[in-house]
PDB file of N, CA and C in Angstrom:
ATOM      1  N   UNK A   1      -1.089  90.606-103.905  1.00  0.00           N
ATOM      2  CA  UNK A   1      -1.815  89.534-103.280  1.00  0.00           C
ATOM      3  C   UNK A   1      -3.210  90.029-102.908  1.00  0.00           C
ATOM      4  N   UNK A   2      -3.954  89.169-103.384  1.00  0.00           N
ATOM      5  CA  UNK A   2      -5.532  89.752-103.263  1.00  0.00           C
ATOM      6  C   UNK A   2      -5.519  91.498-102.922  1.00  0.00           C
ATOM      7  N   UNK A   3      -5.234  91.688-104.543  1.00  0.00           N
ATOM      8  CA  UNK A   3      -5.178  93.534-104.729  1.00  0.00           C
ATOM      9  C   UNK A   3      -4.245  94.083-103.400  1.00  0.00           C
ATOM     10  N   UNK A   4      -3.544  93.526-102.865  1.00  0.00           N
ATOM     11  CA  UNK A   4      -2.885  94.114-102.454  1.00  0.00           C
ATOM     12  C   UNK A   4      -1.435  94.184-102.558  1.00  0.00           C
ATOM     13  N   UNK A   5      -0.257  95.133-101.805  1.00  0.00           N
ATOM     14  CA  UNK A   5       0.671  94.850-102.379  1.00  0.00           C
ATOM     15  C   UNK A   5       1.728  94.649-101.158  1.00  0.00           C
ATOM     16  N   UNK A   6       2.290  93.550-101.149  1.00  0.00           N
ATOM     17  CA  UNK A   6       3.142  93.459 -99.464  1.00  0.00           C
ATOM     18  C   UNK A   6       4.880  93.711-100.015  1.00  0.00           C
ATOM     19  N   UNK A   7       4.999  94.856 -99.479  1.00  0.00           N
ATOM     20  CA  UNK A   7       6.373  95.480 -99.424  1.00  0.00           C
ATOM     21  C   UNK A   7       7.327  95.393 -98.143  1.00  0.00           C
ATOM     22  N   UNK A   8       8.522  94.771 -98.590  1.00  0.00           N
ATOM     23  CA  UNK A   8       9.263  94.836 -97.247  1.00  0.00           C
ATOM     24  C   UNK A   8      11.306  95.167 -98.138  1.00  0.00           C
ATOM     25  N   UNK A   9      11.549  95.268 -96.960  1.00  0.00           N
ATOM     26  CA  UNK A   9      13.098  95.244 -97.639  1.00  0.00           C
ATOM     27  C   UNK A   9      13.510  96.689 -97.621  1.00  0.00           C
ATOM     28  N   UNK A  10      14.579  97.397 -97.408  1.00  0.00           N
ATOM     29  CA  UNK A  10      15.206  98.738 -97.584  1.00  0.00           C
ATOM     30  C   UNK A  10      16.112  98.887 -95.974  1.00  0.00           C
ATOM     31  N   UNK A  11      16.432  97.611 -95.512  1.00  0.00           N
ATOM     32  CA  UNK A  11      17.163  98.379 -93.840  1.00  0.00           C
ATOM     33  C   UNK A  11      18.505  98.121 -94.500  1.00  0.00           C
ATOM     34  N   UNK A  12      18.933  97.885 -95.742  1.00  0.00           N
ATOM     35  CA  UNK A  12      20.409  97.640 -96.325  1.00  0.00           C
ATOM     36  C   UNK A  12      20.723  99.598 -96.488  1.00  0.00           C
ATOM     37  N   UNK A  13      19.620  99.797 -96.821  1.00  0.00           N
ATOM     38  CA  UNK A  13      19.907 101.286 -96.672  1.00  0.00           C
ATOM     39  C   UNK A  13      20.538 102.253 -95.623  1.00  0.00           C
ATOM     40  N   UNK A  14      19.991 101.981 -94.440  1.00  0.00           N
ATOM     41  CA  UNK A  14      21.216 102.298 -93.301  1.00  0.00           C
ATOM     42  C   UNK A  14      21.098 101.246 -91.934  1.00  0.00           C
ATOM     43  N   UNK A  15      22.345 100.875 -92.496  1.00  0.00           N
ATOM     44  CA  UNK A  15      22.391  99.435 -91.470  1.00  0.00           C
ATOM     45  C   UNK A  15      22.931  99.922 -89.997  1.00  0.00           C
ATOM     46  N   UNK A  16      23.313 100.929 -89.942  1.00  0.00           N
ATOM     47  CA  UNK A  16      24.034 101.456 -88.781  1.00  0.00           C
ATOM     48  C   UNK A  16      22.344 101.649 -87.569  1.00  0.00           C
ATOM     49  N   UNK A  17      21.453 102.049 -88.432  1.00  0.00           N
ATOM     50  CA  UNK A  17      20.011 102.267 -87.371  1.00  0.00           C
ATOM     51  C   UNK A  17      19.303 101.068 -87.411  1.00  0.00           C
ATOM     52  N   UNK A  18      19.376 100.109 -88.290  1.00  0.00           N
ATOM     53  CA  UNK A  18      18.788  99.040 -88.462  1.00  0.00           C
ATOM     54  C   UNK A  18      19.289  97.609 -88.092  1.00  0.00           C
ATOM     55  N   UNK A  19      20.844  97.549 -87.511  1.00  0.00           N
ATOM     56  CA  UNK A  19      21.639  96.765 -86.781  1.00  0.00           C
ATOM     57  C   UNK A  19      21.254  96.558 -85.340  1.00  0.00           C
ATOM     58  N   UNK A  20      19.789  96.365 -85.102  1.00  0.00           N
ATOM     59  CA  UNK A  20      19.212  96.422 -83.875  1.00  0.00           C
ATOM     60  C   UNK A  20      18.206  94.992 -83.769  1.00  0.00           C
ATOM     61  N   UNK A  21      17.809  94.749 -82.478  1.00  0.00           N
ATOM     62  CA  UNK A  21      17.039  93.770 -82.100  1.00  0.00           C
ATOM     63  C   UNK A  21      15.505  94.017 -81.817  1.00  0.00           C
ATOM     64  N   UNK A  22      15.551  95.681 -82.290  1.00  0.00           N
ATOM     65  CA  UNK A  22      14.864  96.209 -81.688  1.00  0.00           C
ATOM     66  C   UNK A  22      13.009  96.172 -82.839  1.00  0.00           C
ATOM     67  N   UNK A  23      11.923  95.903 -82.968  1.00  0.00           N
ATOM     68  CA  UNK A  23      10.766  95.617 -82.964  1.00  0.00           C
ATOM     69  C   UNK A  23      10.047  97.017 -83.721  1.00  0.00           C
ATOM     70  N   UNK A  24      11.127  97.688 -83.965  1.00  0.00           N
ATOM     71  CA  UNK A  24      10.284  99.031 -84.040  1.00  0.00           C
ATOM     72  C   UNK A  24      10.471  99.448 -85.498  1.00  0.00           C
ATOM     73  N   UNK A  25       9.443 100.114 -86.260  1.00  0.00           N
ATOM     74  CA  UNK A  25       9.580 100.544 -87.783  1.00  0.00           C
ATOM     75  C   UNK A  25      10.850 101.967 -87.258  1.00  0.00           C
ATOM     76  N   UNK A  26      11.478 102.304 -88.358  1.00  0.00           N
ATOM     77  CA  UNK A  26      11.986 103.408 -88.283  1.00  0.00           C
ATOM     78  C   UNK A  26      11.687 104.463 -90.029  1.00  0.00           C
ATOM     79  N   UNK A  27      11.588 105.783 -89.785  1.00  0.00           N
ATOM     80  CA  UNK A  27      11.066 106.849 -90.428  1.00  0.00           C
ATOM     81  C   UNK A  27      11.543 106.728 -91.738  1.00  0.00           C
ATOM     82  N   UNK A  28      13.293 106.261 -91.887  1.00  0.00           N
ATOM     83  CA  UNK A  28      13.981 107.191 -92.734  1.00  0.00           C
ATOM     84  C   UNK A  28      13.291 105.426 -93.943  1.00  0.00           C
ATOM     85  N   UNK A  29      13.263 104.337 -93.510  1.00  0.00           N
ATOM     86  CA  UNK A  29      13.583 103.383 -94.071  1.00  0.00           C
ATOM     87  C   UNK A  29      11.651 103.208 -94.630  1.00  0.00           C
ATOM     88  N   UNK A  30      10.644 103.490 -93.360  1.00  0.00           N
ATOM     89  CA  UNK A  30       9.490 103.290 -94.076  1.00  0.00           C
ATOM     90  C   UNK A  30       8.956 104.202 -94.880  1.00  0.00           C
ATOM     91  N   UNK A  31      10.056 105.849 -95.266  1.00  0.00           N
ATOM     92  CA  UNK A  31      10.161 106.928 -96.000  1.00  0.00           C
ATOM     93  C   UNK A  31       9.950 106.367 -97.647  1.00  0.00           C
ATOM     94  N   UNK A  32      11.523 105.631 -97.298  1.00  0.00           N
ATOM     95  CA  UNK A  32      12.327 104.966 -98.743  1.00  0.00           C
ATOM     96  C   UNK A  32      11.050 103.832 -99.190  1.00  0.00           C
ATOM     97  N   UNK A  33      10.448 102.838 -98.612  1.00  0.00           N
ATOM     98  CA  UNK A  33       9.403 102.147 -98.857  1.00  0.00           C
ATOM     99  C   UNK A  33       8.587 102.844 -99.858  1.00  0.00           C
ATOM    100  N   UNK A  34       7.956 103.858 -98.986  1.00  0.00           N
ATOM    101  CA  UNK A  34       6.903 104.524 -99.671  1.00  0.00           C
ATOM    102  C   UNK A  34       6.930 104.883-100.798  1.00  0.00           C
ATOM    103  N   UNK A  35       8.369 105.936-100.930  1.00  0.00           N
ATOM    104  CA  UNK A  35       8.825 106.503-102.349  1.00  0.00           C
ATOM    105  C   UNK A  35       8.786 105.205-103.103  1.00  0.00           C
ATOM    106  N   UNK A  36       9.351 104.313-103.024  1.00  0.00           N
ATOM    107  CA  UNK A  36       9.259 102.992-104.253  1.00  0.00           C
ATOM    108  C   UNK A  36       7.557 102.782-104.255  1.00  0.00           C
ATOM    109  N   UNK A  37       7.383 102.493-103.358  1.00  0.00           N
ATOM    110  CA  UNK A  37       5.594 102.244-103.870  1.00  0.00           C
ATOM    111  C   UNK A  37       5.267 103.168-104.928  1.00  0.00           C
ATOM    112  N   UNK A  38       4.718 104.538-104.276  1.00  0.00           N
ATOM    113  CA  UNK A  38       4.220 105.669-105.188  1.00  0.00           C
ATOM    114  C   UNK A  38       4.907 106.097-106.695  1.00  0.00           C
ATOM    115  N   UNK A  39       6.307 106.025-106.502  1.00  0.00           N
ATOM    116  CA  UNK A  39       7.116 106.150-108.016  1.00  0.00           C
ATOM    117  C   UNK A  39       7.410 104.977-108.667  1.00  0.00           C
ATOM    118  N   UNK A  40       7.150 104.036-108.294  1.00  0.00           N
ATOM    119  CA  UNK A  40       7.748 102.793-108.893  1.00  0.00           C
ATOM    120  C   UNK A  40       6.573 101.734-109.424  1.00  0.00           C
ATOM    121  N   UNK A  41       6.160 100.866-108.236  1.00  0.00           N
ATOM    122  CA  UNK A  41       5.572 100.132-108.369  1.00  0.00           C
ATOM    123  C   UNK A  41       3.599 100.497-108.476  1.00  0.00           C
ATOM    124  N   UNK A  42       3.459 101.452-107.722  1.00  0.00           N
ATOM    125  CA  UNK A  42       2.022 101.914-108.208  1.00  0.00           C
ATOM    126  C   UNK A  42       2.012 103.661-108.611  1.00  0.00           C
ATOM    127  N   UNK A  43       2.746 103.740-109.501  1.00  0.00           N
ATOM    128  CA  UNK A  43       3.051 105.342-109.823  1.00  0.00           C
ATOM    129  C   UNK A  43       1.420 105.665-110.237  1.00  0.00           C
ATOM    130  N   UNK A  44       0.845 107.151-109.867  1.00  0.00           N
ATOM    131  CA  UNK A  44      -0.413 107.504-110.132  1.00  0.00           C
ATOM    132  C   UNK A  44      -1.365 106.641-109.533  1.00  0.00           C
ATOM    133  N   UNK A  45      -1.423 105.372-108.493  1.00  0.00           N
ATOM    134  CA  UNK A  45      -2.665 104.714-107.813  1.00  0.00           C
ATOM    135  C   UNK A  45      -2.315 105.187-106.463  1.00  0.00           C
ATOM    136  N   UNK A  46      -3.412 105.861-106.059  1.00  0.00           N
ATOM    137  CA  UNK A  46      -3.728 106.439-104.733  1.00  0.00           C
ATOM    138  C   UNK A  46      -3.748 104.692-103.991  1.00  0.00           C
ATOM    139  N   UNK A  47      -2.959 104.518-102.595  1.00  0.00           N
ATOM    140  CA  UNK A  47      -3.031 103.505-101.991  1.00  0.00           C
ATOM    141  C   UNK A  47      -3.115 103.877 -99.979  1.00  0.00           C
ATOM    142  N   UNK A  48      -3.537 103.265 -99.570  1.00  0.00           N
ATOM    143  CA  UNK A  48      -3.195 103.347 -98.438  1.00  0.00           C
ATOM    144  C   UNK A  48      -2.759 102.236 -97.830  1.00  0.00           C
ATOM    145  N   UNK A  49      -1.890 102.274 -96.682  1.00  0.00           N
ATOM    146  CA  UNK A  49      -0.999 101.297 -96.002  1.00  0.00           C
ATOM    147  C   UNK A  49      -1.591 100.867 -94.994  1.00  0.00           C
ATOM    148  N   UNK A  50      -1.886  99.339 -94.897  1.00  0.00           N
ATOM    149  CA  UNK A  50      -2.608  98.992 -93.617  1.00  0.00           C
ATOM    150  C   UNK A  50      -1.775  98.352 -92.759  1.00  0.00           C
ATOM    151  N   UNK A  51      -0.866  97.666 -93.094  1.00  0.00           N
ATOM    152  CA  UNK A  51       0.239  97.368 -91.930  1.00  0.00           C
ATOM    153  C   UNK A  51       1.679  97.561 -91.803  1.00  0.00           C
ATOM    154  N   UNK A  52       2.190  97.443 -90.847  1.00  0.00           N
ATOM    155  CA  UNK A  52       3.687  98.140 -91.200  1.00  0.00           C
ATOM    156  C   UNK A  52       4.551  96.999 -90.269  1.00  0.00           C
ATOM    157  N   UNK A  53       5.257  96.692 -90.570  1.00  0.00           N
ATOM    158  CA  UNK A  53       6.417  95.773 -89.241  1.00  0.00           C
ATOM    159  C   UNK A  53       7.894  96.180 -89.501  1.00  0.00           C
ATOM    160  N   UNK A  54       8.544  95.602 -88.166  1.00  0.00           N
ATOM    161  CA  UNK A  54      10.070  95.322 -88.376  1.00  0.00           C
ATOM    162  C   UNK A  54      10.204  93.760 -87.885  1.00  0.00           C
ATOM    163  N   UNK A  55      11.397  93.360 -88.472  1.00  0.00           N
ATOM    164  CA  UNK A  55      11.750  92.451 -88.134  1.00  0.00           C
ATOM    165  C   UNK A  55      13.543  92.270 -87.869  1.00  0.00           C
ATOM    166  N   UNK A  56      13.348  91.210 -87.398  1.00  0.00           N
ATOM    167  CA  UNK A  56      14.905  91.020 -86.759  1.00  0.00           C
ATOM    168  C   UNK A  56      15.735  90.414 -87.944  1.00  0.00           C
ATOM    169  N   UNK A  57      17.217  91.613 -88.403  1.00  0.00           N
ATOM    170  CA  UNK A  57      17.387  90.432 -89.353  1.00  0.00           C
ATOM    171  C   UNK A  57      18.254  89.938 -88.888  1.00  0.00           C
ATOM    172  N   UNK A  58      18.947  88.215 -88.952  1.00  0.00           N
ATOM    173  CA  UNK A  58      19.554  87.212 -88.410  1.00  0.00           C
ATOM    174  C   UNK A  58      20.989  86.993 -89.270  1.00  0.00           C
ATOM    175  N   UNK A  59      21.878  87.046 -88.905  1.00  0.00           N
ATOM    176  CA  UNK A  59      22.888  86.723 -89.590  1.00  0.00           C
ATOM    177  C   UNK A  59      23.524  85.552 -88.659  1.00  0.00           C
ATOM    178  N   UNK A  60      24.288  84.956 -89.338  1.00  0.00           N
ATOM    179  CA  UNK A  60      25.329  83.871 -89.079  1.00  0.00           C
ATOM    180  C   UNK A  60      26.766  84.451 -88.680  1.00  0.00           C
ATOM    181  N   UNK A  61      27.645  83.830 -88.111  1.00  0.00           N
ATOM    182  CA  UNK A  61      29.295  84.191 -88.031  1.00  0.00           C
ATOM    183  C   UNK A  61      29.593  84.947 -89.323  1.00  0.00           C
ATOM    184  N   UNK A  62      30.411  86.165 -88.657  1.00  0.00           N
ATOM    185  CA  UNK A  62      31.033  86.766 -90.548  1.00  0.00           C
ATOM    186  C   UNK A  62      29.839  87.136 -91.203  1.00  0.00           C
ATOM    187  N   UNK A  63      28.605  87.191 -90.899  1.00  0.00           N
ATOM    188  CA  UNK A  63      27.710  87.795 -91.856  1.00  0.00           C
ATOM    189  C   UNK A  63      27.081  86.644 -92.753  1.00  0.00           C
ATOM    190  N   UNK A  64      27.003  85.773 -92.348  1.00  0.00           N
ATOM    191  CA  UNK A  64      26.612  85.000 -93.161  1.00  0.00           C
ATOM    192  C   UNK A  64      25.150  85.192 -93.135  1.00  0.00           C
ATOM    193  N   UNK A  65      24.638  85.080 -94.560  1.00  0.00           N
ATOM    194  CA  UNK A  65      23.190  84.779 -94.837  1.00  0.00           C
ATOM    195  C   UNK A  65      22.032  83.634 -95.224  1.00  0.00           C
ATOM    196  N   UNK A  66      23.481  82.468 -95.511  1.00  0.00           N
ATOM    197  CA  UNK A  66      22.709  81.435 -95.889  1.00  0.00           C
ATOM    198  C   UNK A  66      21.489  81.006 -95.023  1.00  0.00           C
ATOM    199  N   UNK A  67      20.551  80.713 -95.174  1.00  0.00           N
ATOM    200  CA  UNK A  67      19.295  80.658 -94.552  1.00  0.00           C
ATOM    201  C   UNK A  67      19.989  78.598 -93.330  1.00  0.00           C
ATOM    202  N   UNK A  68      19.251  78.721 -92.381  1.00  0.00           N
ATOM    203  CA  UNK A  68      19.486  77.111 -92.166  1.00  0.00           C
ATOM    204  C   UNK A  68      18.381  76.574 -91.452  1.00  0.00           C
ATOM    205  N   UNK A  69      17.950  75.539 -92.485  1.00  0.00           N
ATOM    206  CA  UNK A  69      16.460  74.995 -92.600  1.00  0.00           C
ATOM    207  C   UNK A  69      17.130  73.813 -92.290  1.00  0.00           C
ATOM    208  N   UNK A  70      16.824  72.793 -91.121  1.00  0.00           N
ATOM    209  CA  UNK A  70      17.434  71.461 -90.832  1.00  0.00           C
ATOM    210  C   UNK A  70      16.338  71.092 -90.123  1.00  0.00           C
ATOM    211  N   UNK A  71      16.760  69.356 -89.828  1.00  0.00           N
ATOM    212  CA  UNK A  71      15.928  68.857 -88.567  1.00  0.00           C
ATOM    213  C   UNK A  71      17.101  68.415 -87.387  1.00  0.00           C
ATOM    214  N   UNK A  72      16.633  69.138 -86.543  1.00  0.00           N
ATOM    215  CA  UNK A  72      17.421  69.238 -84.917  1.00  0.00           C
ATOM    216  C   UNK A  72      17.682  68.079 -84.489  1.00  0.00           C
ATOM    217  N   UNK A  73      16.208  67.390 -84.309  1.00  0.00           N
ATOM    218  CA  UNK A  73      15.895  65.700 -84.152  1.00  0.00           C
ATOM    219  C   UNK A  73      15.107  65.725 -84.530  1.00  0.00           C
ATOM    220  N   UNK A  74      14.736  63.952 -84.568  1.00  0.00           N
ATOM    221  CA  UNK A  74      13.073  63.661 -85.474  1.00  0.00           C
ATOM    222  C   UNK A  74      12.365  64.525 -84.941  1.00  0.00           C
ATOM    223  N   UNK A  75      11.525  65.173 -85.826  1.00  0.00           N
ATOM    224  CA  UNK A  75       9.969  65.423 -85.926  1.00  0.00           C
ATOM    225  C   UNK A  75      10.416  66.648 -85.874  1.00  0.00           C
ATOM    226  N   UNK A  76      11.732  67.741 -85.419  1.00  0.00           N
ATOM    227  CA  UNK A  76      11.658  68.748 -85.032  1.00  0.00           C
ATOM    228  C   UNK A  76      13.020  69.326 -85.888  1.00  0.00           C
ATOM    229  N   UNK A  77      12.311  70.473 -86.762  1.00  0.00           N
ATOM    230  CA  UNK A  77      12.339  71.243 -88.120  1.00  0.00           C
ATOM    231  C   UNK A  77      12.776  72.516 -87.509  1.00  0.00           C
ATOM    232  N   UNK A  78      13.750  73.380 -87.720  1.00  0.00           N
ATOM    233  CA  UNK A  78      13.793  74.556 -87.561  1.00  0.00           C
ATOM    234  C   UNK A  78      14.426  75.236 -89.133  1.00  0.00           C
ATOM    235  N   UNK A  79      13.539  76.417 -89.378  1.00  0.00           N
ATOM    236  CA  UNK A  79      13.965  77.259 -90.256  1.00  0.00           C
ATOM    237  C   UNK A  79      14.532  78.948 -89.739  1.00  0.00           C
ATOM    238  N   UNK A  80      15.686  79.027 -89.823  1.00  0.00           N
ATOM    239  CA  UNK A  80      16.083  80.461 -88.948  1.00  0.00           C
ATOM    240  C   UNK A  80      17.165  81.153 -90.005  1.00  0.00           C
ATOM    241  N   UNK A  81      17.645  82.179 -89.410  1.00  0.00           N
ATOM    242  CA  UNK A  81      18.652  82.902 -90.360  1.00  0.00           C
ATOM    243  C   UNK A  81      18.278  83.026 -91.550  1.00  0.00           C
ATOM    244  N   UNK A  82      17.222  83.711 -91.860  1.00  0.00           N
ATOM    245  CA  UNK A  82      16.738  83.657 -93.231  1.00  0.00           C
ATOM    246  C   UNK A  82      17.140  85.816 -93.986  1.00  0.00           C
ATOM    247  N   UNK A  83      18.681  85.913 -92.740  1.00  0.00           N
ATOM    248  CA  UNK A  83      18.885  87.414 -93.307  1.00  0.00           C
ATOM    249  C   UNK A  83      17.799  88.216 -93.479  1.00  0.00           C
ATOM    250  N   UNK A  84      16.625  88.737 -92.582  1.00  0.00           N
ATOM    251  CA  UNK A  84      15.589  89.791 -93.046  1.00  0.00           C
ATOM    252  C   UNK A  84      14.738  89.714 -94.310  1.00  0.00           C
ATOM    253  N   UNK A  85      14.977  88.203 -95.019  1.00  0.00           N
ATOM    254  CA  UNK A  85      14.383  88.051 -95.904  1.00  0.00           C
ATOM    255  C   UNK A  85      13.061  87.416 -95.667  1.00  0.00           C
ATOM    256  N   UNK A  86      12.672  87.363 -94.595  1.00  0.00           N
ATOM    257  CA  UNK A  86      11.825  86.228 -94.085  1.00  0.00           C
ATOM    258  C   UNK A  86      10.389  85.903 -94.766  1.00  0.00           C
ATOM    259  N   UNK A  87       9.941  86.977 -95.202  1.00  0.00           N
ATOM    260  CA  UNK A  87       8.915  87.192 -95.710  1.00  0.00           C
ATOM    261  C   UNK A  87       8.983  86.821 -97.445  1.00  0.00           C
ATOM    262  N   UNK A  88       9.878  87.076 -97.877  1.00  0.00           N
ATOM    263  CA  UNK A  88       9.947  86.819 -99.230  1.00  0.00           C
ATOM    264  C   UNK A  88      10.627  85.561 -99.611  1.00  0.00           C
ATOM    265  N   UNK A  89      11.261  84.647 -98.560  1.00  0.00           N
ATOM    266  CA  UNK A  89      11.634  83.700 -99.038  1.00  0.00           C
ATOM    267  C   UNK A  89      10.932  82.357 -97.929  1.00  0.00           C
ATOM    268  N   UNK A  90       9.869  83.068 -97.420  1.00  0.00           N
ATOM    269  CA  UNK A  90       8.590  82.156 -96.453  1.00  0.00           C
ATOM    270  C   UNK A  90       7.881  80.887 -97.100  1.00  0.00           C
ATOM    271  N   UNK A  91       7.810  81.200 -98.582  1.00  0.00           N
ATOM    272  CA  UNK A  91       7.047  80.354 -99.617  1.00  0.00           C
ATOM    273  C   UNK A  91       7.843  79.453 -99.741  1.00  0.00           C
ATOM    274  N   UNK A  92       9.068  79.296-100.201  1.00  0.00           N
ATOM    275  CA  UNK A  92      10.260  78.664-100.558  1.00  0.00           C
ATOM    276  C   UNK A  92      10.499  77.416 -99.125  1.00  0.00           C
ATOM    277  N   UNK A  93      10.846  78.072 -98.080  1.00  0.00           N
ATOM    278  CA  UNK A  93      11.762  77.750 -96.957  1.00  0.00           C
ATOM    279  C   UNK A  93      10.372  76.690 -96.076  1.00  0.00           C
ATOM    280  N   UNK A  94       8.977  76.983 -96.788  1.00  0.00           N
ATOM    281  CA  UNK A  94       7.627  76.458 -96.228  1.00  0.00           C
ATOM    282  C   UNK A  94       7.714  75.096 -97.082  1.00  0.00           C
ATOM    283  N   UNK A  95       8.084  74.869 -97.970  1.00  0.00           N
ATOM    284  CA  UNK A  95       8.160  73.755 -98.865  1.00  0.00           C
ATOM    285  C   UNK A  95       9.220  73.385 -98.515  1.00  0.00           C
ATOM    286  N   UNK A  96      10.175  73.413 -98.140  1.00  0.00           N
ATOM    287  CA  UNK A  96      11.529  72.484 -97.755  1.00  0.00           C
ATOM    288  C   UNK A  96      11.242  71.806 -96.405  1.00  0.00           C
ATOM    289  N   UNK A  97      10.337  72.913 -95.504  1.00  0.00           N
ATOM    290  CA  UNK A  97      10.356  72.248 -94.101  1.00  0.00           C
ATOM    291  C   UNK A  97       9.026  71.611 -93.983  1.00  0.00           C
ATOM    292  N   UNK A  98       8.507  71.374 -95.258  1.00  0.00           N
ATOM    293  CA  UNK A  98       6.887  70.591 -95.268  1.00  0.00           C
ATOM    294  C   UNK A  98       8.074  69.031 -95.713  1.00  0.00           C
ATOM    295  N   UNK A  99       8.691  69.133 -96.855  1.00  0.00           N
ATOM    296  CA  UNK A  99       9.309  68.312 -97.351  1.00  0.00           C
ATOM    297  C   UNK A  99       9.949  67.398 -96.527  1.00  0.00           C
ATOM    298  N   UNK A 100      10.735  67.824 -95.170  1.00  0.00           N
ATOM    299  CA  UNK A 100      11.485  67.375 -94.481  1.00  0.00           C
ATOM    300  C   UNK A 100      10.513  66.646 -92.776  1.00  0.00           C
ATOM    301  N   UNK A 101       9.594  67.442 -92.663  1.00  0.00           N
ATOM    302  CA  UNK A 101       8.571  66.528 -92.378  1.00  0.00           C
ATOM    303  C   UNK A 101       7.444  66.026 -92.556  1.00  0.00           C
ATOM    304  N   UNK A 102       7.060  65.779 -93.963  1.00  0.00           N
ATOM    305  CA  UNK A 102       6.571  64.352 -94.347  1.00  0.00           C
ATOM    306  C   UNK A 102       7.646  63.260 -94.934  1.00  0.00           C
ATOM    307  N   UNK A 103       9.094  63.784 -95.071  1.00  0.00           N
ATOM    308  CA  UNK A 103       9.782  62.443 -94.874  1.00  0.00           C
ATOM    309  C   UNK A 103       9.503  61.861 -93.714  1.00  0.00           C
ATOM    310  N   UNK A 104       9.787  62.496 -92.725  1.00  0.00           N
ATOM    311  CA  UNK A 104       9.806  62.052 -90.892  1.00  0.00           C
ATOM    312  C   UNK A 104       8.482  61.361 -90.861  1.00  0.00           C
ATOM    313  N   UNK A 105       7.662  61.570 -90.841  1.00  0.00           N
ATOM    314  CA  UNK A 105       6.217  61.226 -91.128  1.00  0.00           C
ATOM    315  C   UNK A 105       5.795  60.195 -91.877  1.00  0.00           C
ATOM    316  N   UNK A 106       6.984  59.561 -93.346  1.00  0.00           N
ATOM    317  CA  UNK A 106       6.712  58.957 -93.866  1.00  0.00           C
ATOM    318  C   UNK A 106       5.208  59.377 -95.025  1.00  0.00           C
ATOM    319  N   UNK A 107       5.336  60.743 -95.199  1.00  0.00           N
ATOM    320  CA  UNK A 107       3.989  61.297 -95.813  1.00  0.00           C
ATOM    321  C   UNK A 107       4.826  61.787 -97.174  1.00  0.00           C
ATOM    322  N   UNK A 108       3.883  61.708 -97.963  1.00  0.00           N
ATOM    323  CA  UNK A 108       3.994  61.609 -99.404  1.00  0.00           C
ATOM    324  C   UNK A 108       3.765  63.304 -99.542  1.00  0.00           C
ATOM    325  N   UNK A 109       4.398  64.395-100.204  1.00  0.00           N
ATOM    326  CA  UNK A 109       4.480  65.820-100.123  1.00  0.00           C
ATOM    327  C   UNK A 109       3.007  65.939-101.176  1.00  0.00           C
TER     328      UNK A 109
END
């Protein structure tokens, strides 16, 4: 995305440190990131990293991941439980909840 490259994903790697609520990057997982950048996806391009996050990932009863994008009541849209995917399935889950209010709205998408 505008020359850059937004990487997220690897806390399936150890879920036992990453089964937290907690806000904070951890070493072993923004380690594993990196190695895929440098060997994988930009092997031989010198890059540097300008931002880093964690996020909360959300599960349902039993682990569930299905994402749940509804309207609560009119006018009011919630998209949640999107399993730590949040970022990669933001584009997607942004068009369902545009969709669902300009029905409410009576607005043409």
């Amino acid at each position: 995305y505008n020359g850059r490259v937004l990487l997220g994903g690897g806390r399936h790697l150890n879920r036992d440190i990453e089964s937290t609520v907690s806000q904070d990057t951890t070493d072993f997982i923004q380690t594993k990131l990196e190695e895929l950048l440098q060997q994988i996806i930009l092997p031989g391009i010198p890059f540097t990293i300008e931002n880093r996050w964690a996020g909360t990932m959300a599960f349902g009863p039993n682990n569930e991941k299905d994402p749940i994008v509804q309207e609560i009541k009119p006018g009011l849209v919630v998209a949640v439980r999107l399993g730590g995917m949040g970022v990669s399935m933001s584009s997607a889950v942004a068009l369902e909840v545009k969709a669902m209010v300009c029905r409410h709205l009576n607005l043409s998408t």
